[in-house]
Protein backbone atom coordinates (compact mmCIF):
# COMPACT_ATOMS: atom_id res chain seq x y z
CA UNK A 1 -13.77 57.00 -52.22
CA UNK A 2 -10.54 58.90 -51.00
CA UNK A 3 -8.03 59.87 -53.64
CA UNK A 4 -4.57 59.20 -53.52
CA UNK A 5 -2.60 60.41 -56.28
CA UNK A 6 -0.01 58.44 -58.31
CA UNK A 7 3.61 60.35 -58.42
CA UNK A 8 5.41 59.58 -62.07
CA UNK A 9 8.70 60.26 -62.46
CA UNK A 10 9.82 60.02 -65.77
CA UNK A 11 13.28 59.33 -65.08
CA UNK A 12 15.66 59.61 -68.49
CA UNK A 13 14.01 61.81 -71.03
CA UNK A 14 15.86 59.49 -73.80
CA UNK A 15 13.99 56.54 -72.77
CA UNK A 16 10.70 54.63 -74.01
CA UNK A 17 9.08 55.56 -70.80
CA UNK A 18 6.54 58.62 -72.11
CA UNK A 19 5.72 56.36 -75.03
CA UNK A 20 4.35 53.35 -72.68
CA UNK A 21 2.99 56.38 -70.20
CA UNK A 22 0.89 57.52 -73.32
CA UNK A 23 -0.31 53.94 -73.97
CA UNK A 24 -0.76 53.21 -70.23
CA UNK A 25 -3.25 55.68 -70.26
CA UNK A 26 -4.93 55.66 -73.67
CA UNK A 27 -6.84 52.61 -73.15
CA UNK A 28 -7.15 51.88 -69.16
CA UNK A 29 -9.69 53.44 -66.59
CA UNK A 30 -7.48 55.03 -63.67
CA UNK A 31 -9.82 56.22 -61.00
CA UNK A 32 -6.36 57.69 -58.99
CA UNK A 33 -5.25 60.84 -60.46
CA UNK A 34 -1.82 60.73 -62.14
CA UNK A 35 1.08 63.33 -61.61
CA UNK A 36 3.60 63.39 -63.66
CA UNK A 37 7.44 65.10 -63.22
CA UNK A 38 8.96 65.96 -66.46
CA UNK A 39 9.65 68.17 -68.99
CA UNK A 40 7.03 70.29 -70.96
CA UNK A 41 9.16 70.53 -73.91
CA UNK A 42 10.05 66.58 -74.07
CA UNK A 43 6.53 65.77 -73.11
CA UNK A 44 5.09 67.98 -76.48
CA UNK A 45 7.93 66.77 -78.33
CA UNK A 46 7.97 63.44 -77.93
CA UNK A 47 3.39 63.60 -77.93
CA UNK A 48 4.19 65.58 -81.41
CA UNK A 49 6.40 62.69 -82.15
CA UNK A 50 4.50 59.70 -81.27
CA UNK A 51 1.28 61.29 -82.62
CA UNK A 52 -0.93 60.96 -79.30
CA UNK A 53 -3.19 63.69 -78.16
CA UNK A 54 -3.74 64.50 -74.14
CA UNK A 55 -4.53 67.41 -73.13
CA UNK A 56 -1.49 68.86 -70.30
CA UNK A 57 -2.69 70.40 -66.66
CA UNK A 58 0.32 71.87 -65.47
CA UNK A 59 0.16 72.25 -61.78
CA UNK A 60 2.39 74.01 -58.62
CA UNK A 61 3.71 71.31 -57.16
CA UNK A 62 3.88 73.52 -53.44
CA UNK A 63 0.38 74.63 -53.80
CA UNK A 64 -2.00 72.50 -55.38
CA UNK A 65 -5.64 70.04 -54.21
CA UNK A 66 -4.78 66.52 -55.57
CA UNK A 67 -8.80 66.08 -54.69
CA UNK A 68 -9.45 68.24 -57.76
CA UNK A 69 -7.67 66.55 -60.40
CA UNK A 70 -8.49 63.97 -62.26
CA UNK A 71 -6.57 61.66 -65.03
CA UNK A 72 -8.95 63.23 -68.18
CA UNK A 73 -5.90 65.63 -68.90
CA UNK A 74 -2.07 64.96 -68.17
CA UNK A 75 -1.35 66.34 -64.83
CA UNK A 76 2.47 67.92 -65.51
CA UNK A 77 5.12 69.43 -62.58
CA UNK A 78 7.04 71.01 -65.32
CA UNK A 79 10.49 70.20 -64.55
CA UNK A 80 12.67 72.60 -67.38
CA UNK A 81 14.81 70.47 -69.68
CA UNK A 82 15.75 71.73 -72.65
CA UNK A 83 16.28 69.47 -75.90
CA UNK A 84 15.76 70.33 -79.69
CA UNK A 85 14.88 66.80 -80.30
CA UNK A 86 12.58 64.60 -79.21
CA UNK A 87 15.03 61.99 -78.83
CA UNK A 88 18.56 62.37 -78.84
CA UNK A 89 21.80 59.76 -76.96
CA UNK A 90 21.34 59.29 -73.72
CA UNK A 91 24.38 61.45 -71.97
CA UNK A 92 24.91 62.85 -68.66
CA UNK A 93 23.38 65.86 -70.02
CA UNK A 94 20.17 64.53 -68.94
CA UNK A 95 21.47 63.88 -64.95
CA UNK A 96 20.86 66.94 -63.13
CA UNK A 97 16.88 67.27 -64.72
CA UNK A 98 16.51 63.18 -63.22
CA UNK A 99 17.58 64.59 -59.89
CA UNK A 100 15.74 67.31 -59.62
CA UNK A 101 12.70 65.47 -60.90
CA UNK A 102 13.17 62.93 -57.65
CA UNK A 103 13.58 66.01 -55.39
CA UNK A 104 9.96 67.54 -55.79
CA UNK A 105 8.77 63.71 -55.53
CA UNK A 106 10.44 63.18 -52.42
CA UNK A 107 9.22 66.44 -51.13
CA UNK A 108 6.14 65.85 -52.06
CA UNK A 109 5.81 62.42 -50.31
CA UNK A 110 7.66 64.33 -47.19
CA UNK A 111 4.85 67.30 -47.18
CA UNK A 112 2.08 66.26 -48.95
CA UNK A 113 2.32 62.49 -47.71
CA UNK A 114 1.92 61.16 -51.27
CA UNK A 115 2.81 57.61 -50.64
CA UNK A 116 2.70 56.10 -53.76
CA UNK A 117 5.64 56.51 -56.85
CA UNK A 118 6.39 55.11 -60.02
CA UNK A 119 9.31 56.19 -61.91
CA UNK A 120 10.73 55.36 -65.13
CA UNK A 121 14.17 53.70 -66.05
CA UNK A 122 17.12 55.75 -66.21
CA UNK A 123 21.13 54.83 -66.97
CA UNK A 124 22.64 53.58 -63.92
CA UNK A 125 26.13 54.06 -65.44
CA UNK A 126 25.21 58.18 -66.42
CA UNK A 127 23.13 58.63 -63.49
CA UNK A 128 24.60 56.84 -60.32
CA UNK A 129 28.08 57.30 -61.31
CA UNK A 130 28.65 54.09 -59.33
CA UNK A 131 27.87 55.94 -56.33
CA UNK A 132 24.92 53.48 -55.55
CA UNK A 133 24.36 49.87 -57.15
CA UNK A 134 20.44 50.54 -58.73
CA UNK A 135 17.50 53.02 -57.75
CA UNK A 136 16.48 50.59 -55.09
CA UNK A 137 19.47 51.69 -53.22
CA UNK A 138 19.59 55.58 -54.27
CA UNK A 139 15.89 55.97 -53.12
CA UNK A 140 16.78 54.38 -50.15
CA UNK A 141 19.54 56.68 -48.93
CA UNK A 142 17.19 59.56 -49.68
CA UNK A 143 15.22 58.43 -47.01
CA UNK A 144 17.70 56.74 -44.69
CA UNK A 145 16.21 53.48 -45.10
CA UNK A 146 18.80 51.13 -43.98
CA UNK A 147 16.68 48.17 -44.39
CA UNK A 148 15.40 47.35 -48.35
CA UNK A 149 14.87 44.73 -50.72
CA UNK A 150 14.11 44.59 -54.45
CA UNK A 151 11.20 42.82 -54.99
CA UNK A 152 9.94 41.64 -58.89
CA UNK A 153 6.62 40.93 -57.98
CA UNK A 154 4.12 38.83 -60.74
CA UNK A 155 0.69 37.51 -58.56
CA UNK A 156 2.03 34.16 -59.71
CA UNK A 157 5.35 34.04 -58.82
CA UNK A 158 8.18 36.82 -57.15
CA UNK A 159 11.60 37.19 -56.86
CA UNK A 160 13.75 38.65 -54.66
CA UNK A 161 18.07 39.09 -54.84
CA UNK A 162 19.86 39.30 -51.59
CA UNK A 163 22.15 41.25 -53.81
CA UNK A 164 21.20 43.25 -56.34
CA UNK A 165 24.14 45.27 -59.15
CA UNK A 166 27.30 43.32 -57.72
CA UNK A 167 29.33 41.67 -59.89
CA UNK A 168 29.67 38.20 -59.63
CA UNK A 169 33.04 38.51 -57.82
CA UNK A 170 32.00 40.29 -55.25
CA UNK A 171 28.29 38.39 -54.15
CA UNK A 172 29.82 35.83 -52.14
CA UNK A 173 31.32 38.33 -49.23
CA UNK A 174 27.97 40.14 -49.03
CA UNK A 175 25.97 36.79 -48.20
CA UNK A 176 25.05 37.16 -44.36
CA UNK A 177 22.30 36.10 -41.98
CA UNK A 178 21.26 39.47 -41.64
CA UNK A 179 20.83 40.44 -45.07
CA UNK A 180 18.76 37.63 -45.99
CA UNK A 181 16.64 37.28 -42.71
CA UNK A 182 15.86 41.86 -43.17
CA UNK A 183 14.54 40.73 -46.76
CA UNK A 184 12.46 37.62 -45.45
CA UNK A 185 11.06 39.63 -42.87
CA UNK A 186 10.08 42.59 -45.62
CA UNK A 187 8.94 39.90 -48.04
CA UNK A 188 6.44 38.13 -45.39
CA UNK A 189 4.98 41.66 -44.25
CA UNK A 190 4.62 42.95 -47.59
CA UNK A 191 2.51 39.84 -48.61
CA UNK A 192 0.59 40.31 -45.20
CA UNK A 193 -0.30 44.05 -45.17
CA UNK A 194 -1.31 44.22 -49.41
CA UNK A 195 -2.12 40.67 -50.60
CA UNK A 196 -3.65 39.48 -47.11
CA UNK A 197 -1.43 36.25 -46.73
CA UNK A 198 1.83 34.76 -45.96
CA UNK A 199 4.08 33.97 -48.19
CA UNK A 200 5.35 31.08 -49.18
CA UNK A 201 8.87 31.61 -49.67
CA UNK A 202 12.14 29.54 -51.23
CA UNK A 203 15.71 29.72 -50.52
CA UNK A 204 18.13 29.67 -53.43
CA UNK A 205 21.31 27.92 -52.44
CA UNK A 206 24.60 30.58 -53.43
CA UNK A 207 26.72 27.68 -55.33
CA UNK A 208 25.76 24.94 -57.87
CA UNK A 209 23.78 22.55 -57.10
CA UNK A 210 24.24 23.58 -53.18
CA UNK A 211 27.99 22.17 -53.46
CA UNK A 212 30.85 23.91 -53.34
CA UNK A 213 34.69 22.74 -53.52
CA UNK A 214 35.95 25.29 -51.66
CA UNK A 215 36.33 24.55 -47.56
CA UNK A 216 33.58 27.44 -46.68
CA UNK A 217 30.25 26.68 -48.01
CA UNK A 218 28.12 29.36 -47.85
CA UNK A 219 25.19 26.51 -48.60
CA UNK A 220 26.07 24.76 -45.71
CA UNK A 221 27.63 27.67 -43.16
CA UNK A 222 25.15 30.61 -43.61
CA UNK A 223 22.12 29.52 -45.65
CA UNK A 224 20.68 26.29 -44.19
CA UNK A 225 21.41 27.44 -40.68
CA UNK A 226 19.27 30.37 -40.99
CA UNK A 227 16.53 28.89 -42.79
CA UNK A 228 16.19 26.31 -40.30
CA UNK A 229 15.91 29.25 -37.60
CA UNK A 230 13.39 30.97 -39.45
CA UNK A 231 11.15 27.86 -40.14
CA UNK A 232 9.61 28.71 -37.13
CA UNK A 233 8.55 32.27 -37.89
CA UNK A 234 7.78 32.35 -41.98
CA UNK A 235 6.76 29.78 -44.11
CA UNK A 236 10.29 29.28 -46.00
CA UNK A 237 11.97 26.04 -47.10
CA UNK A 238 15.74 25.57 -49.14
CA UNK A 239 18.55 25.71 -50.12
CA UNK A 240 17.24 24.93 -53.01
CA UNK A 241 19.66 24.46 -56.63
CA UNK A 242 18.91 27.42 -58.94
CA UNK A 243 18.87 24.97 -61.84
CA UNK A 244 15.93 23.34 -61.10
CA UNK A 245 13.93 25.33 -59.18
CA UNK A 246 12.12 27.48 -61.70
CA UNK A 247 10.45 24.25 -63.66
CA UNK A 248 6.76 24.43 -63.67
CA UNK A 249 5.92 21.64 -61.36
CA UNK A 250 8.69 23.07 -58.64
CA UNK A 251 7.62 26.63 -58.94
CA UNK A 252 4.46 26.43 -58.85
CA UNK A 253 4.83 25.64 -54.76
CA UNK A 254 6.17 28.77 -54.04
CA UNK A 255 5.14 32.62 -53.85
CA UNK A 256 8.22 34.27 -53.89
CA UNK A 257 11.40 32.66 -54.86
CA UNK A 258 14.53 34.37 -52.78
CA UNK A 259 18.15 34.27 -54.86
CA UNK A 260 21.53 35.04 -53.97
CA UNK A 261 22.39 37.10 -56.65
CA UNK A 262 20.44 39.36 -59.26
CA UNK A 263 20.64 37.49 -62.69
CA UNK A 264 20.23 33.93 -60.58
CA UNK A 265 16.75 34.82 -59.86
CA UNK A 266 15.82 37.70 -62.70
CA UNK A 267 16.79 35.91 -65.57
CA UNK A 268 14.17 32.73 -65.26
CA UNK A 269 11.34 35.30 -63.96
CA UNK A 270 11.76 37.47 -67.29
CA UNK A 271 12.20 34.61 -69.64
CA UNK A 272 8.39 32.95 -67.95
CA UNK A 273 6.68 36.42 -67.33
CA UNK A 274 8.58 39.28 -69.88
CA UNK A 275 6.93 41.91 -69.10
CA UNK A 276 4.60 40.84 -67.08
CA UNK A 277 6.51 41.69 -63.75
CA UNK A 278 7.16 45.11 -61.96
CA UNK A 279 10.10 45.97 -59.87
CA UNK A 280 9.00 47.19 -56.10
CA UNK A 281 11.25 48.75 -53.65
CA UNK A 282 10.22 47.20 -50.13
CA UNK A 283 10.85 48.87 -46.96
CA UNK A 284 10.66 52.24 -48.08
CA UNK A 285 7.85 54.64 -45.48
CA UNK A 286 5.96 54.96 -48.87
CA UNK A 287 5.46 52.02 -52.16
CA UNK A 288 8.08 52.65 -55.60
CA UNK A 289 7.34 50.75 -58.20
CA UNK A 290 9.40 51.04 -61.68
CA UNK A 291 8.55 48.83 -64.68
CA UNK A 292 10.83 45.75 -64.99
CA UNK A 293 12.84 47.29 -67.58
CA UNK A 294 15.39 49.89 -68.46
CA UNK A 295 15.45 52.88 -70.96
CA UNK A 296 16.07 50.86 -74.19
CA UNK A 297 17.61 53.27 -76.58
CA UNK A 298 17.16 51.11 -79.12
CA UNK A 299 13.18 51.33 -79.67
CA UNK A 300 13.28 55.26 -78.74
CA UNK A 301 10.97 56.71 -81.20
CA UNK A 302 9.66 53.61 -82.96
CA UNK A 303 6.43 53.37 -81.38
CA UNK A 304 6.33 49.55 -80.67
CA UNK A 305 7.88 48.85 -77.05
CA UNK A 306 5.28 46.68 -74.54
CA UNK A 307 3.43 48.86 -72.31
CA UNK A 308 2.51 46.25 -69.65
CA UNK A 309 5.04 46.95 -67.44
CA UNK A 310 3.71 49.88 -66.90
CA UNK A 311 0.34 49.19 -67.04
CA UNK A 312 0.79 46.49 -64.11
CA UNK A 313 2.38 49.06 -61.97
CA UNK A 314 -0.02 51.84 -62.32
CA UNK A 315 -2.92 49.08 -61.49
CA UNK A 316 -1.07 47.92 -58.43
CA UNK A 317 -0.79 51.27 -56.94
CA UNK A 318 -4.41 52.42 -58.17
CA UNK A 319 -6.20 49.59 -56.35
CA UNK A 320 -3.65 49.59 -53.09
């Protein structure tokens, strides 16, 4: 069996994210080894904290044989952060250890052709600075991938935005035919090369109920047309109303369910699945996979968020 190591960034140090990594691996067999990019101090502090024991490996990250580790101790790039507390506000303090965490992933995918990452949530509003919508689109300029989707992928049912952070203002100007025919395309492939099938895909419809008052409808001018084009190459059908779509009987014919807009499509998944979903970034030259959730100050030290997130993601990557 070849190994291929699992890179974990843990993204915002004042987040639940260690506390669901130390659950993630308590209890489930990983047979990929694990490498996580943090902080020594936060990791002991917040173990200390949380009262779980693991046993910490650190490792060079420019010199090191992933074929000699294995998951029985936490294998650390020590990334210096340092903190007092285990948990404190989340602040921009925190920015410049994220980043730096990302840069020895990415240069470790670059040189050591580690082509699978996980990282944890961070604060969009501390951390991008509104200089990119969401990670899916900061990890893509890193790599000068033009072409990217979000995907929320559950084996039962996916979804997929065609836009992503945008307010609501702002989503119908950035619905095109060659936004939503890239995603398609990276949807169907992505089902092909790691699930083994096609897809089958629906169109949401932008506007309520597929109407619109206004004299351009994006429905009727941009939507339909394409889907009718692309009939011919994926298995898609639509414009389908948002309303309705997501009802047992009408979901349960589709795969992956394509929306217009992020909460039009994210919403319904959460409220079936929770946290039974995890967030993949498609169209990237390696898989990211974050857990369908954000840093959620609110539990930080408690000891009771939902691992399975996590756990879902981690599987995913250890068995592709």
């Amino acid at each position: 069996m070849s190994i291929k190591p699992i890179l974990v960034v843990s993204g915002e140090p004042n987040s639940i994210f260690l506390e669901i990594f130390f659950k993630s691996i308590k209890k489930n067999k990983i047979k990929n080894p694990l490498i996580l990019i943090s902080s020594e101090n936060i990791l002991k502090k917040q173990m200390k904290k949380l009262k779980f024991k693991r046993n910490i490996r650190i490792i060079n990250y420019k010199n090191f044989d992933h074929k000699k580790l294995n998951n029985k101790s936490i294998n650390l790039i020590n990334v210096n952060y340092n903190q007092k507390k285990a948990f404190d506000k989340i602040s921009k303090k925190s920015n410049k250890f994220i980043e730096n965490c990302f840069k020895v992933a990415f240069e470790l995918i670059k040189k050591k052709k580690i082509y699978k990452l996980i990282n944890g949530p961070i604060s969009k509003k501390n951390f991008l600075k509104n200089d990119s919508l969401g990670m899916t689109e900061y990890i893509s300029k890193k790599f000068s991938t033009k072409n990217s989707c979000m995907l929320i992928y559950n084996k039962d049912l996916s979804v997929c935005p065609i836009t992503t952070h945008l307010p609501i203002k702002q989503v119908a100007k950035n619905i095109n035919k060659i936004s939503i025919n890239n995603k398609i395309a990276l949807i169907d492939n992505f089902y092909k090369t790691f699930l083994g099938f096609a897809p089958k895909i629906g169109i949401l419809g932008l506007n309520p109920h597929c109407e619109s008052i206004d004299k351009f409808n994006e429905d009727e001018k941009i939507i339909r047309p394409l889907i009718n084009k692309l009939k011919k190459k994926y298995n898609i059908s639509g414009p389908f109303p948002a309303d309705t779509i997501f009802i047992k009987n009408i979901r349960k014919n589709f795969n992956v369910i394509v929306g217009m807009y992020h909460d039009q499509v994210l919403t319904p998944l959460k409220a079936i699945y929770e946290y039974d979903a995890i967030n993949i970034t498609l169209g990237l030259p390696f898989i990211r996979i974050s857990p369908d959730h954000g840093p959620n100050e609110k539990m930080l030290g408690k000891n009771i968020s939902n691992p399975q997130s996590l756990i879902k993601a981690i599987s995913f990557l250890d068995k592709n």
